[in-house]
PDB file of N, CA and C in Angstrom:
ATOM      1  N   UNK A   1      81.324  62.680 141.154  1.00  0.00           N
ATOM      2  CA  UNK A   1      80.880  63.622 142.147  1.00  0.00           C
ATOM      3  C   UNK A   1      82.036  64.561 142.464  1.00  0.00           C
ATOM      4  N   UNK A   2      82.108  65.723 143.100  1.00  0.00           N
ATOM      5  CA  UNK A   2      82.914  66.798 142.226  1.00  0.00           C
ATOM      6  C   UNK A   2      82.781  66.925 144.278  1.00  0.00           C
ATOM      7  N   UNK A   3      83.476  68.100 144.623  1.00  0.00           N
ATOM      8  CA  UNK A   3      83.273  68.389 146.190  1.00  0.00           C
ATOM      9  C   UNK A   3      84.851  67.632 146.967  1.00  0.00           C
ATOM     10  N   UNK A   4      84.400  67.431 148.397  1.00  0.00           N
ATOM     11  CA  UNK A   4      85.167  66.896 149.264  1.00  0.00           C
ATOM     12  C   UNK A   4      85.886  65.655 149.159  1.00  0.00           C
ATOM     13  N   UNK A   5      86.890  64.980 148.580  1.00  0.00           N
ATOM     14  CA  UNK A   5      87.121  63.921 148.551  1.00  0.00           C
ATOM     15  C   UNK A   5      88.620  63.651 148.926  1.00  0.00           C
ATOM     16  N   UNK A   6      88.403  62.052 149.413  1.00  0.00           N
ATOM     17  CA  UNK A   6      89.805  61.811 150.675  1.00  0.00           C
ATOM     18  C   UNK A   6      90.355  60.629 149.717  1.00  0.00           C
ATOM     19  N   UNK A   7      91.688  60.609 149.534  1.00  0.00           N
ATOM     20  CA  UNK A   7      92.300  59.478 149.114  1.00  0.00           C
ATOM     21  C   UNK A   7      93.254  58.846 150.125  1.00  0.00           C
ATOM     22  N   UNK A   8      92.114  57.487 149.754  1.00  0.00           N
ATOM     23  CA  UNK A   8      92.969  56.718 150.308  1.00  0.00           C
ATOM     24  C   UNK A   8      94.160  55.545 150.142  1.00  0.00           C
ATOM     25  N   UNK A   9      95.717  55.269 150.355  1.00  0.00           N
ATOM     26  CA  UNK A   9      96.693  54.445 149.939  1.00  0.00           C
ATOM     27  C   UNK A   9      95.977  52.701 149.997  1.00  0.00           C
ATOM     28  N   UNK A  10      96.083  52.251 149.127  1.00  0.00           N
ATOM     29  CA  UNK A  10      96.086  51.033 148.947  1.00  0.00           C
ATOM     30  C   UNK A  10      96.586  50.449 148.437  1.00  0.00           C
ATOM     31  N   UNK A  11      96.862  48.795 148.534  1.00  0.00           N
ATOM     32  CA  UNK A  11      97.970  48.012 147.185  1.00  0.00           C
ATOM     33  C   UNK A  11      97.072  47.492 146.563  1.00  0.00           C
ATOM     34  N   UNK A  12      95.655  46.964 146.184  1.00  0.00           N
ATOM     35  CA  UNK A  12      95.086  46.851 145.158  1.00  0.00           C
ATOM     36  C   UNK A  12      93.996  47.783 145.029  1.00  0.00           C
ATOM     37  N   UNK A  13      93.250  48.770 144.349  1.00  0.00           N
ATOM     38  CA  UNK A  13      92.468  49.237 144.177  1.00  0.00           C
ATOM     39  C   UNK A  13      91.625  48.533 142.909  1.00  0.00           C
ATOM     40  N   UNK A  14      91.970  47.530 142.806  1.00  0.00           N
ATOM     41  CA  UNK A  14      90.813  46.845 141.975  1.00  0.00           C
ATOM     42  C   UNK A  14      89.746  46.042 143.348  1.00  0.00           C
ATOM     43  N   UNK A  15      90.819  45.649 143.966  1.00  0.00           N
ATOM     44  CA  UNK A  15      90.052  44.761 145.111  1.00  0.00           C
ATOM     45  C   UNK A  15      89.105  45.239 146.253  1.00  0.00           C
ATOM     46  N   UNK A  16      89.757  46.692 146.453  1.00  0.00           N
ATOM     47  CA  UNK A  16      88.884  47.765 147.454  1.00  0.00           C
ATOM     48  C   UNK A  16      88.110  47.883 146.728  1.00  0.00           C
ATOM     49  N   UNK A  17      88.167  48.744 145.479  1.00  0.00           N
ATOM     50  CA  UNK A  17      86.900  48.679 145.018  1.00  0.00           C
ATOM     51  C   UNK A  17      85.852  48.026 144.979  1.00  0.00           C
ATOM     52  N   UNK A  18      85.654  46.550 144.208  1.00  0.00           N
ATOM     53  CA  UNK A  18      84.799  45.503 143.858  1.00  0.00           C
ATOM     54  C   UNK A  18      84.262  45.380 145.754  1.00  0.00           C
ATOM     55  N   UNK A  19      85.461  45.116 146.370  1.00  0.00           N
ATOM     56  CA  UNK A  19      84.969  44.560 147.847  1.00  0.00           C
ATOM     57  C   UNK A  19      83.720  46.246 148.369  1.00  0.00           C
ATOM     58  N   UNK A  20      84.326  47.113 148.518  1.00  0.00           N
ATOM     59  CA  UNK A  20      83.068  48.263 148.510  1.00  0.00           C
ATOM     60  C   UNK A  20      82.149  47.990 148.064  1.00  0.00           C
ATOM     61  N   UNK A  21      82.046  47.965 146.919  1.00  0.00           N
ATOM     62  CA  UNK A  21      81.074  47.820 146.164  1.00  0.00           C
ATOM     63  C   UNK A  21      79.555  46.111 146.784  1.00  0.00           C
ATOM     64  N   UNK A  22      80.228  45.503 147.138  1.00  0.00           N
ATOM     65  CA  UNK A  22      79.950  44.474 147.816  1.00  0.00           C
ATOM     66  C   UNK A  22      78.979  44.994 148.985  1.00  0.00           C
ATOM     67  N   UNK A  23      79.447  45.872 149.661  1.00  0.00           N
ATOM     68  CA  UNK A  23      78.377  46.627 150.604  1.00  0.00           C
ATOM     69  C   UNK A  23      77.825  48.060 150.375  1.00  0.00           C
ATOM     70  N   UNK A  24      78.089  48.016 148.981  1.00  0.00           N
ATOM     71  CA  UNK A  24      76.863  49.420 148.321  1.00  0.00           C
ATOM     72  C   UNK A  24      77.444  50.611 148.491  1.00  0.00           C
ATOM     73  N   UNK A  25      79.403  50.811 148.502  1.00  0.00           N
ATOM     74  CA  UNK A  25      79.954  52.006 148.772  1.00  0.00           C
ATOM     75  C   UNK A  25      80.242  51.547 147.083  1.00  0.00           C
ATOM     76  N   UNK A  26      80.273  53.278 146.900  1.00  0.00           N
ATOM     77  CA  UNK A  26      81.118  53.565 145.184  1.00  0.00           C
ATOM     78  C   UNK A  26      82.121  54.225 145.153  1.00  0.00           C
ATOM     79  N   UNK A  27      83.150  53.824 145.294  1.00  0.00           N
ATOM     80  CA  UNK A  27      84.602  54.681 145.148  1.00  0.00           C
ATOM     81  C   UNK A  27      85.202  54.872 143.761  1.00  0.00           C
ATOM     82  N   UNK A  28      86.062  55.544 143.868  1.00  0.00           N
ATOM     83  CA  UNK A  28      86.598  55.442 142.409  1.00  0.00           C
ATOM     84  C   UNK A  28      88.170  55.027 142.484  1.00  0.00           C
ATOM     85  N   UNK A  29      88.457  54.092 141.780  1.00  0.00           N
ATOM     86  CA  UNK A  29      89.731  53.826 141.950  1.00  0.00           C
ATOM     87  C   UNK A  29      90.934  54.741 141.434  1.00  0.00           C
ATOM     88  N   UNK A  30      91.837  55.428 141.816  1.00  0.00           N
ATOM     89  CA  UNK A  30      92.703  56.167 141.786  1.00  0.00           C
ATOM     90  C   UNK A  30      93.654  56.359 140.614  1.00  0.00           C
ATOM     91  N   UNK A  31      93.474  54.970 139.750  1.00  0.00           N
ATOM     92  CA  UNK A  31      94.732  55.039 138.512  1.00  0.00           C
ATOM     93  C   UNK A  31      94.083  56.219 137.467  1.00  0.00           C
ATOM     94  N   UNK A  32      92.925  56.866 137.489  1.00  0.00           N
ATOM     95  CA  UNK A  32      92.849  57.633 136.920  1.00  0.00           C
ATOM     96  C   UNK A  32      92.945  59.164 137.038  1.00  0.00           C
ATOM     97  N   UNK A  33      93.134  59.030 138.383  1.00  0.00           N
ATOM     98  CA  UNK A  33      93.781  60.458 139.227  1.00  0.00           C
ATOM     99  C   UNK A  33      94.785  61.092 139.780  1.00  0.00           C
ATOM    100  N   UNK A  34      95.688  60.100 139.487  1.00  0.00           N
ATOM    101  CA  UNK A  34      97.448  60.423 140.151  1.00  0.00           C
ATOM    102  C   UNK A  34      98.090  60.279 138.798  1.00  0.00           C
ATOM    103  N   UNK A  35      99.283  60.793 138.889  1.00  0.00           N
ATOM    104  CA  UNK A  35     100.453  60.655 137.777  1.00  0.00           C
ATOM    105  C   UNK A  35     101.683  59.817 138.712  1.00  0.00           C
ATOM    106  N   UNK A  36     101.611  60.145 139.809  1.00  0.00           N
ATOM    107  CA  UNK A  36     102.862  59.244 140.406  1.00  0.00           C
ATOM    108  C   UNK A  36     103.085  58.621 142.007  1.00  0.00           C
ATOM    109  N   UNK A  37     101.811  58.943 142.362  1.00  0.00           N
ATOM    110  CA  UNK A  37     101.580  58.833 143.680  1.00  0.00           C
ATOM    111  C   UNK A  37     101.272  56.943 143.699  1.00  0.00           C
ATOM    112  N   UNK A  38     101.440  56.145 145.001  1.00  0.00           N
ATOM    113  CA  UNK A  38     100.592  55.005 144.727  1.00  0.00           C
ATOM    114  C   UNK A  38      99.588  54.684 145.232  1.00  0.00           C
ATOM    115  N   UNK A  39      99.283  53.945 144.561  1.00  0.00           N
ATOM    116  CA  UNK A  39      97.527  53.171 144.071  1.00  0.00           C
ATOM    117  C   UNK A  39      96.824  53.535 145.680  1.00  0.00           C
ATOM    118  N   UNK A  40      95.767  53.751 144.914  1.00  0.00           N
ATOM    119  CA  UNK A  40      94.909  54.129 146.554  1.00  0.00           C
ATOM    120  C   UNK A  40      93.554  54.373 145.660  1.00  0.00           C
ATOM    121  N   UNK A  41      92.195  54.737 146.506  1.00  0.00           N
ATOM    122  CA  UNK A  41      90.763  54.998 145.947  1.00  0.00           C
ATOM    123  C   UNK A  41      90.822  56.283 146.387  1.00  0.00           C
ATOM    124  N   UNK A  42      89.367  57.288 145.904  1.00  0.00           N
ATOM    125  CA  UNK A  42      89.635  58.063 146.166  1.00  0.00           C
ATOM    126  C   UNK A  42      87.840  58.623 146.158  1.00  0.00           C
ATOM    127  N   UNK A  43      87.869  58.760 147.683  1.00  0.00           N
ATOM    128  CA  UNK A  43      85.942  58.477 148.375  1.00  0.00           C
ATOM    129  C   UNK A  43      85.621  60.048 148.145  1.00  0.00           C
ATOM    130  N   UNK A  44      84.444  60.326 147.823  1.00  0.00           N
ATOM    131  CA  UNK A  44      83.858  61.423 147.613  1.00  0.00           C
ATOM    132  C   UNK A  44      83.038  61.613 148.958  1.00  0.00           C
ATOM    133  N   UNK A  45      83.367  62.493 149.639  1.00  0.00           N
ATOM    134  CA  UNK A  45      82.834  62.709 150.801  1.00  0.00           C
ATOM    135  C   UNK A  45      81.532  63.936 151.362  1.00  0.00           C
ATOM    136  N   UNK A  46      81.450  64.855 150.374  1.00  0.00           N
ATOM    137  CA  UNK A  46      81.227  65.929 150.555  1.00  0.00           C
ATOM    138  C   UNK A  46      79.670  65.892 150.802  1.00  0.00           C
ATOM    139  N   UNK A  47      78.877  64.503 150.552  1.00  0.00           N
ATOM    140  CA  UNK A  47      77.577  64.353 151.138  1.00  0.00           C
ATOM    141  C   UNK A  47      77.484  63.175 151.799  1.00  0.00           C
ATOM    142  N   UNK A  48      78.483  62.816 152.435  1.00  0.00           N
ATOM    143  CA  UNK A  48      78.545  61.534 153.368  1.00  0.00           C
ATOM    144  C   UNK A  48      77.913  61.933 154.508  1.00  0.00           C
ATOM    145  N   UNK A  49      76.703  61.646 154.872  1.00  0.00           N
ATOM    146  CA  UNK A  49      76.061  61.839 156.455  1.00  0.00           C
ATOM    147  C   UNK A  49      77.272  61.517 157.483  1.00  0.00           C
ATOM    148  N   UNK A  50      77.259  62.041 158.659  1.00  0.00           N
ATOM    149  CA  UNK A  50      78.262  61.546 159.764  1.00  0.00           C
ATOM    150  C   UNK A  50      77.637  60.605 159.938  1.00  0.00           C
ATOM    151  N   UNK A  51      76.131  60.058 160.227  1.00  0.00           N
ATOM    152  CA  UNK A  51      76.018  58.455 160.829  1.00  0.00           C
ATOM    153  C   UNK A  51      75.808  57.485 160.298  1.00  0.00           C
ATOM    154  N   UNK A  52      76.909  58.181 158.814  1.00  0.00           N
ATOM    155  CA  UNK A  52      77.041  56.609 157.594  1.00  0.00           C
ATOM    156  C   UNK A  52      78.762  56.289 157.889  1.00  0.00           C
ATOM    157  N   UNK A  53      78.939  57.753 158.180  1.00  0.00           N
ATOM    158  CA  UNK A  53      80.994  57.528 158.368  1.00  0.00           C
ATOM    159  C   UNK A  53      81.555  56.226 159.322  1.00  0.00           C
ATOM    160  N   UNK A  54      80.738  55.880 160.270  1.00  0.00           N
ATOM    161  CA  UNK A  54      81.364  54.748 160.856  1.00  0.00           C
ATOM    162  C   UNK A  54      80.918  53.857 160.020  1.00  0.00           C
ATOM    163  N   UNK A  55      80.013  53.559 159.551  1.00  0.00           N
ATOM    164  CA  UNK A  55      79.438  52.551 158.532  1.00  0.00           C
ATOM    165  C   UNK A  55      80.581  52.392 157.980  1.00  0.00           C
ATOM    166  N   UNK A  56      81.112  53.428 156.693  1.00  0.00           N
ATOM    167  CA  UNK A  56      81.752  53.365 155.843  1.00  0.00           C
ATOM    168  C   UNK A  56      83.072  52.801 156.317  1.00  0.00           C
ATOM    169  N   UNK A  57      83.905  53.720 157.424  1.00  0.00           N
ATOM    170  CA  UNK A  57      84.789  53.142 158.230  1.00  0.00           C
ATOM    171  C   UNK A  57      85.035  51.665 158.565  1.00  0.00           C
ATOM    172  N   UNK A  58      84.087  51.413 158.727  1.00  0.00           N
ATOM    173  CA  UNK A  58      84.183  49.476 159.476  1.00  0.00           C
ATOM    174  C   UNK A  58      83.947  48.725 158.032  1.00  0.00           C
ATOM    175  N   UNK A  59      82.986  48.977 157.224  1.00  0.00           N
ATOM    176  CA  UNK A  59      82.937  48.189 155.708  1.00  0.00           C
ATOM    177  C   UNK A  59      84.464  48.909 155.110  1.00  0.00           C
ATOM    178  N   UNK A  60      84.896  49.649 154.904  1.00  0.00           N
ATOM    179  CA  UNK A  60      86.242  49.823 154.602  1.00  0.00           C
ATOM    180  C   UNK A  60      87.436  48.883 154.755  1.00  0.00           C
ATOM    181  N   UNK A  61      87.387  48.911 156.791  1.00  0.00           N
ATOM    182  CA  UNK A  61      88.430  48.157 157.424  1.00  0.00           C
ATOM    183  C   UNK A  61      88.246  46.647 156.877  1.00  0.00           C
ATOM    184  N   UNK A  62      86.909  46.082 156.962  1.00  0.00           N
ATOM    185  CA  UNK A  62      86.684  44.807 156.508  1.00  0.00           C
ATOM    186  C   UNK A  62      87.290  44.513 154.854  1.00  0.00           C
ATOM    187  N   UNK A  63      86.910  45.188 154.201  1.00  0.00           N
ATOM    188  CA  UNK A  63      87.362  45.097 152.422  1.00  0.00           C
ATOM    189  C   UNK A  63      89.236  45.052 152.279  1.00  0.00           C
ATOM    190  N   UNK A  64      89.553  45.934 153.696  1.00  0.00           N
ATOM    191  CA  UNK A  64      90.994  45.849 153.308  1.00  0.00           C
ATOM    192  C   UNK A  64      91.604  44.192 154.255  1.00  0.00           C
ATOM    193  N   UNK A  65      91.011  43.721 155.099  1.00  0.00           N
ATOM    194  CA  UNK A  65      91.477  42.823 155.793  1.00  0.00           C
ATOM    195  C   UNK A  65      90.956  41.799 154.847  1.00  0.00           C
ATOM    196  N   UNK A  66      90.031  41.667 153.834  1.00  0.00           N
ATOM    197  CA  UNK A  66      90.255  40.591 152.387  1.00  0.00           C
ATOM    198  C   UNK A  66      90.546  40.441 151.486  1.00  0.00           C
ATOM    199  N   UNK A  67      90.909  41.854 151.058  1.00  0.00           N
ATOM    200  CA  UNK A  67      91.955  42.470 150.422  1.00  0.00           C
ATOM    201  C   UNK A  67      93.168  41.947 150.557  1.00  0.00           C
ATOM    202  N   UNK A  68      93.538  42.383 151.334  1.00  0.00           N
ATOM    203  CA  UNK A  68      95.221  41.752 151.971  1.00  0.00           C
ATOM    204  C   UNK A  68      95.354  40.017 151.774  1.00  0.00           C
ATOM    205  N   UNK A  69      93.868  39.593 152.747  1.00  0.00           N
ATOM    206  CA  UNK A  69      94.397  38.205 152.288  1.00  0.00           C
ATOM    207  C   UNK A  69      94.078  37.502 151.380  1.00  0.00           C
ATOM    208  N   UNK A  70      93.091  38.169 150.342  1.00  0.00           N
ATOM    209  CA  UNK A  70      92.985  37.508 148.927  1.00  0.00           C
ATOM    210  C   UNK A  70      93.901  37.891 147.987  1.00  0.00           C
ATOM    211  N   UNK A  71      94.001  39.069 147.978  1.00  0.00           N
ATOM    212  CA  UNK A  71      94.984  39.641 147.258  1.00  0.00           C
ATOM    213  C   UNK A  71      96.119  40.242 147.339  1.00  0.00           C
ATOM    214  N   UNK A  72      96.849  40.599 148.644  1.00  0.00           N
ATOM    215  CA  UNK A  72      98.340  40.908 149.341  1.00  0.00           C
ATOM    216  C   UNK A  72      99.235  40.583 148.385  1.00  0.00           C
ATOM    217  N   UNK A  73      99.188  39.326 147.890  1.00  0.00           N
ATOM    218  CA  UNK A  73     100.134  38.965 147.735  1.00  0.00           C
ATOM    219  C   UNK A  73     101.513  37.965 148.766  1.00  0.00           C
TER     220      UNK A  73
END
């Protein structure tokens, strides 16, 4: 999807991803869009309704708080 899109920093973007995906968001993970920046997804926004954005927001926050503790390290 081509338009508005926000990247966001993360330390696994395998794990944001799959975990999104878990509640029906499709991101794209970032290693195919940076040359040197780090790892992060990168959300296509440009037809995101505003009264899906908190949706997305709180399933976000959740994916990174199992993120961290499945996969942190």
């Amino acid at each position: 999807m081509s338009g508005m899109n926000v990247w966001v920093p993360v330390r696994d973007e395998s794990a944001v991803v799959n975990g999104l995906r878990s509640y029906r968001w499709w991101v794209a993970a970032g290693a195919r869009f940076r040359l040197a920046s780090a790892p992060g997804v990168r959300i296509s926004v440009a037809e995101l309704e505003p009264s899906d954005a908190m949706r997305l927001a709180s399933d976000f926050a959740a994916v990174l708080g199992e993120s961290e503790a499945t996969y942190g390290g």
